[in-house]
C-alpha atoms as a PDB file:
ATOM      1  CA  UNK A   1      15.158   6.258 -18.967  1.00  0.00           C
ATOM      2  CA  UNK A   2      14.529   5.523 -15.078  1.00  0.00           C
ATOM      3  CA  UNK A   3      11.124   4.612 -13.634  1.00  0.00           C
ATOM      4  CA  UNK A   4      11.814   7.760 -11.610  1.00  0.00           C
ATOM      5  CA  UNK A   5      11.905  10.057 -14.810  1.00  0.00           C
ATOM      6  CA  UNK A   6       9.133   8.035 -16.535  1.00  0.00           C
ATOM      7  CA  UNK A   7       6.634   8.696 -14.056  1.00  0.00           C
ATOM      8  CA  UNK A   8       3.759  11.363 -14.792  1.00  0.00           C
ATOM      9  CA  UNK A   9       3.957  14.175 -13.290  1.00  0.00           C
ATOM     10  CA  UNK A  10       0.696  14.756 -11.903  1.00  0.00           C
ATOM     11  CA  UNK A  11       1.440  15.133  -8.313  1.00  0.00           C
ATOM     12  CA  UNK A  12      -0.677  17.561  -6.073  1.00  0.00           C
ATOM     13  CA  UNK A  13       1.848  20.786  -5.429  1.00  0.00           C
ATOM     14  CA  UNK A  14      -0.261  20.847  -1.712  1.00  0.00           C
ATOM     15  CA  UNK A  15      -1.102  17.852   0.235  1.00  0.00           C
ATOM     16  CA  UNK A  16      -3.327  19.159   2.133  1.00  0.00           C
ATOM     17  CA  UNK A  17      -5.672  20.333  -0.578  1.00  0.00           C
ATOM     18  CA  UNK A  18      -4.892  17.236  -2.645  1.00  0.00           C
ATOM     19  CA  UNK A  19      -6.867  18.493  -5.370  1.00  0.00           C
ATOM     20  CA  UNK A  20      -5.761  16.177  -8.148  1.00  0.00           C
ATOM     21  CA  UNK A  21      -6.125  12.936  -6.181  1.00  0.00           C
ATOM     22  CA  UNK A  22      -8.384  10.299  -8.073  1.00  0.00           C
ATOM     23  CA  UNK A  23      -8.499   7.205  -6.177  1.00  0.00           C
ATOM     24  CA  UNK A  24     -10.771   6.374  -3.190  1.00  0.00           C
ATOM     25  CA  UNK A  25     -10.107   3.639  -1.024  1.00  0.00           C
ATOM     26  CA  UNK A  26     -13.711   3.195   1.157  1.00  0.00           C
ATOM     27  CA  UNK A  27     -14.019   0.550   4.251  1.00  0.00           C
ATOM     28  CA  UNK A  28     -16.727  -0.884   5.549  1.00  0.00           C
ATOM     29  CA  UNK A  29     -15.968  -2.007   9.242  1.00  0.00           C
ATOM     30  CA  UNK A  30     -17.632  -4.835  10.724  1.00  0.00           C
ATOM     31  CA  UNK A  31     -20.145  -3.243  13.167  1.00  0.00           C
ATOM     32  CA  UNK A  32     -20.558  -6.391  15.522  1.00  0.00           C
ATOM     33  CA  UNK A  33     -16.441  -6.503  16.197  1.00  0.00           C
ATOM     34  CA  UNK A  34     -14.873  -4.263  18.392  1.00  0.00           C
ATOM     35  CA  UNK A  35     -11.962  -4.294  16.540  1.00  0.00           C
ATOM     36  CA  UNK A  36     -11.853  -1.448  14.727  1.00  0.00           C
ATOM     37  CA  UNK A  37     -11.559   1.529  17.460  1.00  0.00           C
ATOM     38  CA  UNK A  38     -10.862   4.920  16.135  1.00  0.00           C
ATOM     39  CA  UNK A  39      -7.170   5.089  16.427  1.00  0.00           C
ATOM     40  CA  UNK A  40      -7.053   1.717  14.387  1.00  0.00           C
ATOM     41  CA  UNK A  41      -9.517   3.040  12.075  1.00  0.00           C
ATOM     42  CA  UNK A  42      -7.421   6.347  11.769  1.00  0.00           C
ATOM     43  CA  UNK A  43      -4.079   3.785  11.062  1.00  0.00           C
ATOM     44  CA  UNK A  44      -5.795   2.257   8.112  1.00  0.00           C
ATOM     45  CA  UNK A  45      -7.107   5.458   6.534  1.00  0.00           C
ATOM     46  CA  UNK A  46      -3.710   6.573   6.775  1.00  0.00           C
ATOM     47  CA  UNK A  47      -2.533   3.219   4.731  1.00  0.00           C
ATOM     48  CA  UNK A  48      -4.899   4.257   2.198  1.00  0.00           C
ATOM     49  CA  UNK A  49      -4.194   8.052   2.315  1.00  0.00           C
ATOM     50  CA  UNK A  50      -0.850   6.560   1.157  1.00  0.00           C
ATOM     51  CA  UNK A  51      -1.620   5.466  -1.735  1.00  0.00           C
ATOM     52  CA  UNK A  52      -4.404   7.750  -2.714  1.00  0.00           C
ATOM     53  CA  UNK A  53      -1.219  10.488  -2.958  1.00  0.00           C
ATOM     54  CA  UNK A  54       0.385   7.985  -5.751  1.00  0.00           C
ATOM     55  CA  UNK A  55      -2.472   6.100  -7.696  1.00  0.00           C
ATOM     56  CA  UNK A  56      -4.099   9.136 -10.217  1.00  0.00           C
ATOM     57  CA  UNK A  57      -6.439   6.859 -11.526  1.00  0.00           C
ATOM     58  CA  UNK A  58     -10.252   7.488 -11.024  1.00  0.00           C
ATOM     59  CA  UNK A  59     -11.298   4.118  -9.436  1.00  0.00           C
ATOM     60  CA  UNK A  60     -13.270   3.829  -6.241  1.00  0.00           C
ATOM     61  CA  UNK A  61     -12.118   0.649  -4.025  1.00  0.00           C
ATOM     62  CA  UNK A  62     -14.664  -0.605  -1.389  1.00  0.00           C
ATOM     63  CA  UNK A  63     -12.903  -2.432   0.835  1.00  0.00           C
ATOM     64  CA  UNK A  64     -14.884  -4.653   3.703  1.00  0.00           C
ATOM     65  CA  UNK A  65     -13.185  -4.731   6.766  1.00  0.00           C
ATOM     66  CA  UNK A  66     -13.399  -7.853   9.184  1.00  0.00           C
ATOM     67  CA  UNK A  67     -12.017  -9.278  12.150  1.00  0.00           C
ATOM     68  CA  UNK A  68     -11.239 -12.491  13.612  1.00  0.00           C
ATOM     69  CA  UNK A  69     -10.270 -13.934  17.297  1.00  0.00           C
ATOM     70  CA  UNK A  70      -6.676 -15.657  17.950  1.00  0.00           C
ATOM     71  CA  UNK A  71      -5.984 -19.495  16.656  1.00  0.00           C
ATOM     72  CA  UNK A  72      -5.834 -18.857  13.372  1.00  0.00           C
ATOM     73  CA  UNK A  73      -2.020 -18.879  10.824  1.00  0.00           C
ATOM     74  CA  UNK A  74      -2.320 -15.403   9.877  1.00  0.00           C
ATOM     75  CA  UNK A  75      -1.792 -11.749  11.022  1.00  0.00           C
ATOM     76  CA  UNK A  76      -3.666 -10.401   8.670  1.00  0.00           C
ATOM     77  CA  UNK A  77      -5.286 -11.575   5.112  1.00  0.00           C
ATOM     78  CA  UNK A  78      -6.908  -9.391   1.699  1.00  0.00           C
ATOM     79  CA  UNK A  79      -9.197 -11.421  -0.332  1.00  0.00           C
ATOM     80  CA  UNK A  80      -9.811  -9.416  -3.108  1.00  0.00           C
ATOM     81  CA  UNK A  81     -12.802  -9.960  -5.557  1.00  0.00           C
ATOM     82  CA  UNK A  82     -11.682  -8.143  -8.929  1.00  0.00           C
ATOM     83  CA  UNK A  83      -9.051  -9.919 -10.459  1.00  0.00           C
ATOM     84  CA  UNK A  84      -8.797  -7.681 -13.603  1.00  0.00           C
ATOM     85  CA  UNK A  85      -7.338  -4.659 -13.730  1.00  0.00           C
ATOM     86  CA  UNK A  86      -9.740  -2.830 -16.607  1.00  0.00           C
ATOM     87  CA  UNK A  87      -9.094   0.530 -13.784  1.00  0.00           C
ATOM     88  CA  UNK A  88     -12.773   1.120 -15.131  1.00  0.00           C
ATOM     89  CA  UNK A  89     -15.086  -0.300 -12.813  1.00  0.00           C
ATOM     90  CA  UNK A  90     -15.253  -0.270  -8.928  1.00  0.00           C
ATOM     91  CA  UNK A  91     -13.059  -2.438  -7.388  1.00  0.00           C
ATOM     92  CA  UNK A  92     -13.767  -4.702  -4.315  1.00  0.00           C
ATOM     93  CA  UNK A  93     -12.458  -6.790  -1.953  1.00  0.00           C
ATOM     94  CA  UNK A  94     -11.940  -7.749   1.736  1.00  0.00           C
ATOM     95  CA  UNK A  95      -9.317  -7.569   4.785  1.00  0.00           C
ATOM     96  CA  UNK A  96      -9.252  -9.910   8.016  1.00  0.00           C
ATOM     97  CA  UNK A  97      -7.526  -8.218  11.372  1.00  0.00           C
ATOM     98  CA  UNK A  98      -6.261 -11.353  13.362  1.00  0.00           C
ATOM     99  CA  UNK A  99      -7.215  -9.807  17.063  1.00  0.00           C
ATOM    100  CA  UNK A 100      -4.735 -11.345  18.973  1.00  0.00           C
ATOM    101  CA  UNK A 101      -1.180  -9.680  18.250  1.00  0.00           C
ATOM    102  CA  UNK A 102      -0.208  -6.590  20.109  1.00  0.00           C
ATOM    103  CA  UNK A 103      -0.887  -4.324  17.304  1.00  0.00           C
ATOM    104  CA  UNK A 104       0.255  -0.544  17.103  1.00  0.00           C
ATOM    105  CA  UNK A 105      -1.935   2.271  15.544  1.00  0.00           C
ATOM    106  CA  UNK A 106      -0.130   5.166  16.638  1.00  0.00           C
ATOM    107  CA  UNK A 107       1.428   8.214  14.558  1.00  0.00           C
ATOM    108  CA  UNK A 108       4.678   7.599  16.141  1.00  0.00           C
ATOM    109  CA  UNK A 109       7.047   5.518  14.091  1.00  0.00           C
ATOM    110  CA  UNK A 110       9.771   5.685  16.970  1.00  0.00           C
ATOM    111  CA  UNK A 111       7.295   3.860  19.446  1.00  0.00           C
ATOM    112  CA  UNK A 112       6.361   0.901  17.019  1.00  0.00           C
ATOM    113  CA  UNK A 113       7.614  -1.848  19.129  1.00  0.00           C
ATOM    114  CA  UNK A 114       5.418  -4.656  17.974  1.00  0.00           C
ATOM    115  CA  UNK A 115       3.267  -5.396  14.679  1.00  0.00           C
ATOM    116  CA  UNK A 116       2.862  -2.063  12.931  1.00  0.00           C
ATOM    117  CA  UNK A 117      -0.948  -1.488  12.054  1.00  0.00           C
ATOM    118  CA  UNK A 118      -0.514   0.729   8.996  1.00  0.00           C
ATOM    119  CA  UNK A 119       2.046  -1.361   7.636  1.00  0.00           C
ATOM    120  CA  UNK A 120       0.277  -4.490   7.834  1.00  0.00           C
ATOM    121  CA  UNK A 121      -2.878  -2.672   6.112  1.00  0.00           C
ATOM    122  CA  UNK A 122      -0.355  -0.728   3.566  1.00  0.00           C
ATOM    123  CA  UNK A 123       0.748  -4.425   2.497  1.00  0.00           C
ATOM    124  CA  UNK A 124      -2.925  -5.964   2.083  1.00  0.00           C
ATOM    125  CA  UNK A 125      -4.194  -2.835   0.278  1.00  0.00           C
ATOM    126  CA  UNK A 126      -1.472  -3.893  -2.235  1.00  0.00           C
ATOM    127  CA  UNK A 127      -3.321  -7.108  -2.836  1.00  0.00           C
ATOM    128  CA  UNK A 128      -6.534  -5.811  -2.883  1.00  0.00           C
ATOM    129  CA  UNK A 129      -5.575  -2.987  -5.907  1.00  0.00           C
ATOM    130  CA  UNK A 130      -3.942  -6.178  -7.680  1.00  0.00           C
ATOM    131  CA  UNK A 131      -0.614  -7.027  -6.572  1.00  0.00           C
ATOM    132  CA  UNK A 132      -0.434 -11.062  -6.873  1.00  0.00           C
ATOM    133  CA  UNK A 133      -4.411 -11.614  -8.376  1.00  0.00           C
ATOM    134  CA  UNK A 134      -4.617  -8.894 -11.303  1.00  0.00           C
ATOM    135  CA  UNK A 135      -4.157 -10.443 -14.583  1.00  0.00           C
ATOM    136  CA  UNK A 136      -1.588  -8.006 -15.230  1.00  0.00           C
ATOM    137  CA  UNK A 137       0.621  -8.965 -12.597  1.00  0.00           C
ATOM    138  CA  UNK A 138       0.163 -12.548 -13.682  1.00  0.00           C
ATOM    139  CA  UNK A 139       1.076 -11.818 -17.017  1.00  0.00           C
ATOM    140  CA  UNK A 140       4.549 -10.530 -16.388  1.00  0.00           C
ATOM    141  CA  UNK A 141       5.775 -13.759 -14.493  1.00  0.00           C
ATOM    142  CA  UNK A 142       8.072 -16.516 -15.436  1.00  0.00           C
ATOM    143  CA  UNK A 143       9.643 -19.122 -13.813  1.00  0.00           C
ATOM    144  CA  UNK A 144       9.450 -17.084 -10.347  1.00  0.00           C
ATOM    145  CA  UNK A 145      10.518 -13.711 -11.467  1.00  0.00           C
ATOM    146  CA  UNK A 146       8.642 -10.347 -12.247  1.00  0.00           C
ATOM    147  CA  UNK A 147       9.443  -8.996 -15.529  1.00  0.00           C
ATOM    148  CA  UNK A 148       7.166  -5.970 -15.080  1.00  0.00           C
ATOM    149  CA  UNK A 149       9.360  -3.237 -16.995  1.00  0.00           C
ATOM    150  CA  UNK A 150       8.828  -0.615 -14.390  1.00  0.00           C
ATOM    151  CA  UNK A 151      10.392  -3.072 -11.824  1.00  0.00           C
ATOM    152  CA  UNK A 152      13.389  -4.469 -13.904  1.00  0.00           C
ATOM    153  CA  UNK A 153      14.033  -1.331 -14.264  1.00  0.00           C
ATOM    154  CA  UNK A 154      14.167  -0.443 -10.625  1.00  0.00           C
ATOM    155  CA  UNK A 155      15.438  -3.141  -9.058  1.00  0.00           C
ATOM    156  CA  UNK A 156      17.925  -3.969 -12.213  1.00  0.00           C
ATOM    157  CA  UNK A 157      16.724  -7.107 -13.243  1.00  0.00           C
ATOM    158  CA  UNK A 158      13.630  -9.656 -12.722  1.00  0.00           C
ATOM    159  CA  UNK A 159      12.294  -9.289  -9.568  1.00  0.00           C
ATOM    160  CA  UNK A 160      12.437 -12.875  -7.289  1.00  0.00           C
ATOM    161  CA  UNK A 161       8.933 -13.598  -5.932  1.00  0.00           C
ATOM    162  CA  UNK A 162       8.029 -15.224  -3.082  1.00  0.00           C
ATOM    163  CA  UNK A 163       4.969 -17.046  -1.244  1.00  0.00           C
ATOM    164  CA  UNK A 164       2.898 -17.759  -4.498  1.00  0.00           C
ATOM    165  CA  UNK A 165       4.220 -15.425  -6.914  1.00  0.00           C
ATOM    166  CA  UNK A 166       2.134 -13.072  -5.168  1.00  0.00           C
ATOM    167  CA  UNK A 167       4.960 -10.765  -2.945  1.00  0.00           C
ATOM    168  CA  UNK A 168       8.582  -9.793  -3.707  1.00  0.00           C
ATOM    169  CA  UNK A 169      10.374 -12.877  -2.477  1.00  0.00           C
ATOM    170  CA  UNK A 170      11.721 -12.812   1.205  1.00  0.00           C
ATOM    171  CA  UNK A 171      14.579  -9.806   1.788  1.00  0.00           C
ATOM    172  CA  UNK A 172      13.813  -7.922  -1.265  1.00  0.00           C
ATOM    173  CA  UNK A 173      14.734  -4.083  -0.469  1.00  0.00           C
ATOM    174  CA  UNK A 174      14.487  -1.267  -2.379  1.00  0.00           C
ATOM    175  CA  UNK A 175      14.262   2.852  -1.749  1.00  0.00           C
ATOM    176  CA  UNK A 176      11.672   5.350  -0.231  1.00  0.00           C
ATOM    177  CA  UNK A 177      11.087   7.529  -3.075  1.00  0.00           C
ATOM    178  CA  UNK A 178      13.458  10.847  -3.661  1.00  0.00           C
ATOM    179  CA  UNK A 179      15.969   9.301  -0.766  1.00  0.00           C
ATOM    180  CA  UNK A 180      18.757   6.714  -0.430  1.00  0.00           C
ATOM    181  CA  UNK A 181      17.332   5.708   2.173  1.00  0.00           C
ATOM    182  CA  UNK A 182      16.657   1.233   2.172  1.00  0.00           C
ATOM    183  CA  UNK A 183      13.764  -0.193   3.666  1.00  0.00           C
ATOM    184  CA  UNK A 184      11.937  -3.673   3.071  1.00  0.00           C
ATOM    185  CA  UNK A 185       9.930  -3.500   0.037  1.00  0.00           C
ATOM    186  CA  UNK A 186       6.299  -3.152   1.379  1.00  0.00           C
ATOM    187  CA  UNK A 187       5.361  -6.104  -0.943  1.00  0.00           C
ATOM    188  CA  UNK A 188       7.807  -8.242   0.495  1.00  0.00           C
ATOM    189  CA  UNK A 189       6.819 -11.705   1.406  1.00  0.00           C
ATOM    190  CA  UNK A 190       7.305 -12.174   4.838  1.00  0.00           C
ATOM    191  CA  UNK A 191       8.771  -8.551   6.861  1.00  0.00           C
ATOM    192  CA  UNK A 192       5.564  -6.736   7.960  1.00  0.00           C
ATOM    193  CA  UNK A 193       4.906 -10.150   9.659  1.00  0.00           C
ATOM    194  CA  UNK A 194       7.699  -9.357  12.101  1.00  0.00           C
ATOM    195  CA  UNK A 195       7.585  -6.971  15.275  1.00  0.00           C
ATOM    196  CA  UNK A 196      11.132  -5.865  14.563  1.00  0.00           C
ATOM    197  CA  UNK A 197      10.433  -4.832  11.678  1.00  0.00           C
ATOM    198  CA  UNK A 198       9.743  -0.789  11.586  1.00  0.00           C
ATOM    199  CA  UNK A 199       7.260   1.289  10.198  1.00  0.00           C
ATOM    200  CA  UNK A 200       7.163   0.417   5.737  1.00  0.00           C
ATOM    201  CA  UNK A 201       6.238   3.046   3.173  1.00  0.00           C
ATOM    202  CA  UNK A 202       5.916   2.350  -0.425  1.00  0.00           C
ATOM    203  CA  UNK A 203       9.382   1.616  -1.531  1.00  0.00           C
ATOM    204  CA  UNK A 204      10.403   2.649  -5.370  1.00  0.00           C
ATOM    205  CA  UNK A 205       9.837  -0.867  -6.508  1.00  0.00           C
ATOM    206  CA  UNK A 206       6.160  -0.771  -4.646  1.00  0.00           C
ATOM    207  CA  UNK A 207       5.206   2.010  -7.214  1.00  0.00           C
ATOM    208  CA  UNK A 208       6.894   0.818 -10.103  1.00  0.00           C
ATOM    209  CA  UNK A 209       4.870  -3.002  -9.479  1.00  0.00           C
ATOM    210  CA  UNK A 210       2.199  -0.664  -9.654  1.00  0.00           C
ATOM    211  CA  UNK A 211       2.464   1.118 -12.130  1.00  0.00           C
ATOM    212  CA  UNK A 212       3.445  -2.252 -14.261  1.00  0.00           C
ATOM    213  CA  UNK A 213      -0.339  -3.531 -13.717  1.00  0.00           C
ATOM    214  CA  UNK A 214      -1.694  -1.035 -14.973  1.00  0.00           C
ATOM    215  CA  UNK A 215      -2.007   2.092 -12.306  1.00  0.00           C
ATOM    216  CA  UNK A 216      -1.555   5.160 -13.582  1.00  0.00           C
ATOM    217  CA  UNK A 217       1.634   6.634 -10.815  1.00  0.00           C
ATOM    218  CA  UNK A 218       2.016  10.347  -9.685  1.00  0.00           C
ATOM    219  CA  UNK A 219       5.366  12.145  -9.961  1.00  0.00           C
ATOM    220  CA  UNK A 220       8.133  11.337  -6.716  1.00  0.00           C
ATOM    221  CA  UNK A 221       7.722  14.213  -4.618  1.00  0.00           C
ATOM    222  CA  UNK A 222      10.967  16.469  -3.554  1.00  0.00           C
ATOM    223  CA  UNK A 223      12.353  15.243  -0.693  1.00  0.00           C
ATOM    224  CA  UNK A 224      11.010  18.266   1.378  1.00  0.00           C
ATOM    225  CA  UNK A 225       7.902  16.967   0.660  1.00  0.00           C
ATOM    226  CA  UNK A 226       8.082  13.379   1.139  1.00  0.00           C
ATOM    227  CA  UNK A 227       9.736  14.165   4.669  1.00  0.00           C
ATOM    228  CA  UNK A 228       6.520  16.631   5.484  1.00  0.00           C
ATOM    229  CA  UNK A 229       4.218  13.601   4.346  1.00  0.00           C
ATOM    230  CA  UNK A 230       6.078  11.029   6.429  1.00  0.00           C
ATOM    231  CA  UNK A 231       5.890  13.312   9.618  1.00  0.00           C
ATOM    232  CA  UNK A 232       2.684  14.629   9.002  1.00  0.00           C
ATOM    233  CA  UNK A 233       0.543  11.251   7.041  1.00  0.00           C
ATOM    234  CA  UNK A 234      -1.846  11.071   9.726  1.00  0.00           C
ATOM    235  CA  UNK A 235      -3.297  14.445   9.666  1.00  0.00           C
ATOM    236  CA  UNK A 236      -2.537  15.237   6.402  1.00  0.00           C
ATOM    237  CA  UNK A 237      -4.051  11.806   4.717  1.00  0.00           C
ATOM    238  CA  UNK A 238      -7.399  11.767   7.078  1.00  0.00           C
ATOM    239  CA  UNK A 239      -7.830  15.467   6.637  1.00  0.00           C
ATOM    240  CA  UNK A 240      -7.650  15.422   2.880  1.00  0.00           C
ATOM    241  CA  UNK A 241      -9.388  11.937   2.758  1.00  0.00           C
ATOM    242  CA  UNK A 242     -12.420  13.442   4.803  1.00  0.00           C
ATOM    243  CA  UNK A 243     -12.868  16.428   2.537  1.00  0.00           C
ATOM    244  CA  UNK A 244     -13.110  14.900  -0.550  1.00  0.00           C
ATOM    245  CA  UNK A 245     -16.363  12.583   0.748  1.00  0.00           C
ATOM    246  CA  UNK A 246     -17.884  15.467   2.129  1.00  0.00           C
ATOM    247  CA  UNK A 247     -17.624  16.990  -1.797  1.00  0.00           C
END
């Protein structure tokens, strides 16, 4: 059986009500940076409205958002502080902007033309819910392969890592979920780095590394609807997002 037909099907039948979502992602912006303006605010909610419409699990992740000025190796960084994945308690951990790239936070995925804001944030979120530190992530690698069974399955065979066993090793593709369609896994090692690289979404083997630590994934939606929450992610994510803290 697939990962696709393994998956529980739990998924909200209206995005915008979202009823049946579980997990929320909460940042904490670094007041003294200017950073963090509201359309780059809005880019990274959107990042996390992402994968509050896959993760069903009832976990709240704080997530401390900092800055930093130019001169430094990296783009962007998580540092996460919970390192196993019990999906109990509150998970925590931290992401560093690097302030000096062009960055784009627009809606638009046609006009990103330099280093994509929501993907970059889509990719460290991944680190922060436990892709490379969780235990069981760890605990499915040998001699620089993943031998999650959600992703063997899925990719059709161990999946090469790269960097420190902590990505999908440089290249690795895979599919946007209910299409054909091939896009740079959004765990991939080194693509979101590049400006010529387009907007990412969680590919199939995203989800299924997911779902191999230990998160409890929502159905695929039809395509109708994954097109409607591709061209509509921004106001559909934020809206839903901002209801459910108001509850």
């Amino acid at each position: 059986m697939s990962f696709r037909t393994k998956l529980i099907a739990v998924f909200a039948s209206s995005l915008v009500s979202s009823p049946a979502l579980a997990l929320d992602i909460i940042f904490e912006y670094d007041s003294s940076s200017g950073f963090y303006t509201q359309e780059r605010r809005d880019a990274i909610e959107r990042a996390a409205s992402h994968y509050e419409n896959y993760i069903m699990d009832d976990v709240n992740v704080f997530v401390s958002m900092e800055s930093v000025p130019g001169n430094v190796l990296f783009m962007a960084q998580a540092i996460p502080a919970t390192h196993s994945a019990d999906f109990q308690n509150d998970w925590r951990g931290t992401i560093v902007f690097n302030e000096s790239p062009r960055w784009y936070s627009g809606i638009d995925e046609s006009a990103v033309d330099n280093y994509d804001l929501f993907s970059t944030a889509l990719h460290e979120l991944g680190h922060i819910l436990g892709v490379g530190p969780a235990d069981t992530w760890l605990a499915q690698i040998s001699n620089g392969y993943f031998y999650g069974e959600n992703a063997v399955s899925v990719y059709g065979g161990a999946v090469p890592l790269g960097g420190r066993n902590d990505h999908w090793a440089e290249g690795v593709e895979s599919t946007l979920p209910s299409t054909e369609i091939w896009q740079l896994a959004v765990f991939e090692a080194y693509g979101y780095y590049y400006p010529d690289v387009r907007r990412q979404y969680l590919t199939d083997l995203d989800l299924a590394g997911l779902a191999d630590i230990g998160w409890t994934i929502s159905s695929i939606p039809e395509p109708e609807t994954w097109a409607m929450l591709l061209a509509g992610l921004g106001v559909v994510g934020v809206t839903a997002r901002r209801r459910r803290r108001q509850k």
